[in-house]
Protein backbone atom coordinates (compact mmCIF):
# COMPACT_ATOMS: atom_id res chain seq x y z
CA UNK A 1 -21.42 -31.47 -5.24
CA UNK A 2 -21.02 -27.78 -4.44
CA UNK A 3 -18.93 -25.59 -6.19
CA UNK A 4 -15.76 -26.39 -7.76
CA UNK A 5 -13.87 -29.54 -5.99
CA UNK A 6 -16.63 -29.80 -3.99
CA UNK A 7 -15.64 -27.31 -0.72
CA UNK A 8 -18.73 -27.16 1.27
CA UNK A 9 -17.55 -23.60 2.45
CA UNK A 10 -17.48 -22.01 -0.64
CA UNK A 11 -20.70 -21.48 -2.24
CA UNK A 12 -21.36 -22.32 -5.79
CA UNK A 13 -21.53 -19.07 -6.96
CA UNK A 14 -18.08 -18.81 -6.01
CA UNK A 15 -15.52 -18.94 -7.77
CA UNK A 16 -12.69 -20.22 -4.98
CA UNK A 17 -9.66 -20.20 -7.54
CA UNK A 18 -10.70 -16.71 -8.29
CA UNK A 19 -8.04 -14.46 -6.48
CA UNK A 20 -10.28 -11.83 -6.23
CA UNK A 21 -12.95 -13.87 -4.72
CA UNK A 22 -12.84 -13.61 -1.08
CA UNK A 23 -15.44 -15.43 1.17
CA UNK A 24 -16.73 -14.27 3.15
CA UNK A 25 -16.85 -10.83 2.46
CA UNK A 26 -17.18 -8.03 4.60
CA UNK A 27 -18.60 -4.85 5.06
CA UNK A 28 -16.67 -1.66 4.83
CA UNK A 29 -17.53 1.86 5.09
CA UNK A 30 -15.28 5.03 3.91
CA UNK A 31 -13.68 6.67 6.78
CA UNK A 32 -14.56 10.01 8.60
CA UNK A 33 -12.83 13.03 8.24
CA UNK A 34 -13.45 12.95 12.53
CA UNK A 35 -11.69 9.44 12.23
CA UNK A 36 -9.19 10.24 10.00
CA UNK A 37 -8.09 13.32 11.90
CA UNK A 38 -7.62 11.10 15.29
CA UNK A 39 -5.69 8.89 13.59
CA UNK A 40 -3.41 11.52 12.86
CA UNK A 41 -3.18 12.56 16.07
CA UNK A 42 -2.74 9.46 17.62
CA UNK A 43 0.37 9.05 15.05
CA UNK A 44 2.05 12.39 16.66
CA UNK A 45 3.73 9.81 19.03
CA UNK A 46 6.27 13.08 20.26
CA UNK A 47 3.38 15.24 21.09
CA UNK A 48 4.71 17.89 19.34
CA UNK A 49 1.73 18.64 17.59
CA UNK A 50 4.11 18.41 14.02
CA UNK A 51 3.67 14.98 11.72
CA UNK A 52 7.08 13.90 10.04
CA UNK A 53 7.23 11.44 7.63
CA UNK A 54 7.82 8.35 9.64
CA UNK A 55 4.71 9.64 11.92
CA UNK A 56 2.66 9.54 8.79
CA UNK A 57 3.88 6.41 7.54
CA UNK A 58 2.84 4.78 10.72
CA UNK A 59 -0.82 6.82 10.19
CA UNK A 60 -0.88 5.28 6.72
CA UNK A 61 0.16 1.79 7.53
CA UNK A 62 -2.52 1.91 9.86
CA UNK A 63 -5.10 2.88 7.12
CA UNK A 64 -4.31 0.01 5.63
CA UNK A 65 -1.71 1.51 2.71
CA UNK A 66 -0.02 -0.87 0.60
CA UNK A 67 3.10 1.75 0.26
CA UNK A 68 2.80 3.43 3.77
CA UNK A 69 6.04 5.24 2.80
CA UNK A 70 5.42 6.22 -0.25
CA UNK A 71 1.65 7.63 0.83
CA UNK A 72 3.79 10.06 3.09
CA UNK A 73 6.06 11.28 1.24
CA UNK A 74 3.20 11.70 -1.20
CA UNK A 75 0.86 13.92 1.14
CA UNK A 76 4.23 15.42 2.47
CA UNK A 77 4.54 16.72 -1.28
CA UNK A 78 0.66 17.57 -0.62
CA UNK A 79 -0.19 19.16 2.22
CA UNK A 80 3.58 20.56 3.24
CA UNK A 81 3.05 23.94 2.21
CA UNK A 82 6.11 25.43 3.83
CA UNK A 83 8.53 22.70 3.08
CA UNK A 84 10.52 22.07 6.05
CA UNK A 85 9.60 18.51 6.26
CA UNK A 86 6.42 17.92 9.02
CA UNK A 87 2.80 19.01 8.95
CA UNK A 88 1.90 21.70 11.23
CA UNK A 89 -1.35 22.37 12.39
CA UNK A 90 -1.99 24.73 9.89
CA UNK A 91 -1.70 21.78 6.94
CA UNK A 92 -3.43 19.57 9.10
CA UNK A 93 -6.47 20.39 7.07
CA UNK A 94 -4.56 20.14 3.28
CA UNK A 95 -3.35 16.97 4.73
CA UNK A 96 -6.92 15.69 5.95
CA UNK A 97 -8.33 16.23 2.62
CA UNK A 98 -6.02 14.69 0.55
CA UNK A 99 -6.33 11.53 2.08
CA UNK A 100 -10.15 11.54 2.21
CA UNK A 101 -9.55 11.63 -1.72
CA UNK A 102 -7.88 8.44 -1.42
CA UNK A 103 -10.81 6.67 -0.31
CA UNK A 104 -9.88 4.92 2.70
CA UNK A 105 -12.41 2.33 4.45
CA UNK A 106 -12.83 0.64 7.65
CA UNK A 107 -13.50 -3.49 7.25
């Protein structure tokens, strides 16, 4: 018998009622500042070379943020030095930073 219940796709070492046991498990790396940054830009869906808040909530969501909204308003509170609301291309770096900290990876 393998494992628990005997699941032939689990292995023994695995615990399958363990939530936090995921099988198989994959790779991920931490991403780029270089990827990061595109992503960003690929989120300025205006091309007006400003990020508002639902522009970075879309960024976010596509990192993979459990609270995409709440990330942006976050690193709007960050990175929005001047206050009015977008990041310009002179926060672009605060903003790139910030969410470095946060440790994002790519599965």
């Amino acid at each position: 018998m393998l494992g628990l219940g005997g699941d032939a796709s689990v292995p023994k070492c695995i615990d399958k009622y363990c939530q936090r046991s995921t099988w198989p498990k994959r790779a991920s790396v931490r991403i780029t500042e270089d990827q990061l940054r595109g992503i960003f830009i690929r989120c300025d869906t205006n091309k007006d070379g400003l990020l508002s808040k639902e522009e970075l909530r879309e960024a976010f969501a596509c990192l993979g943020s459990r609270m995409p909204g709440v990330r942006a308003w976050l690193a709007l509170q960050h990175a929005d030095v001047n206050g009015d609301g977008f990041i310009n291309e002179a926060e672009f770096d605060k903003l790139v930073k910030y969410t470095l900290k946060s440790g994002y990876k790519i599965n």
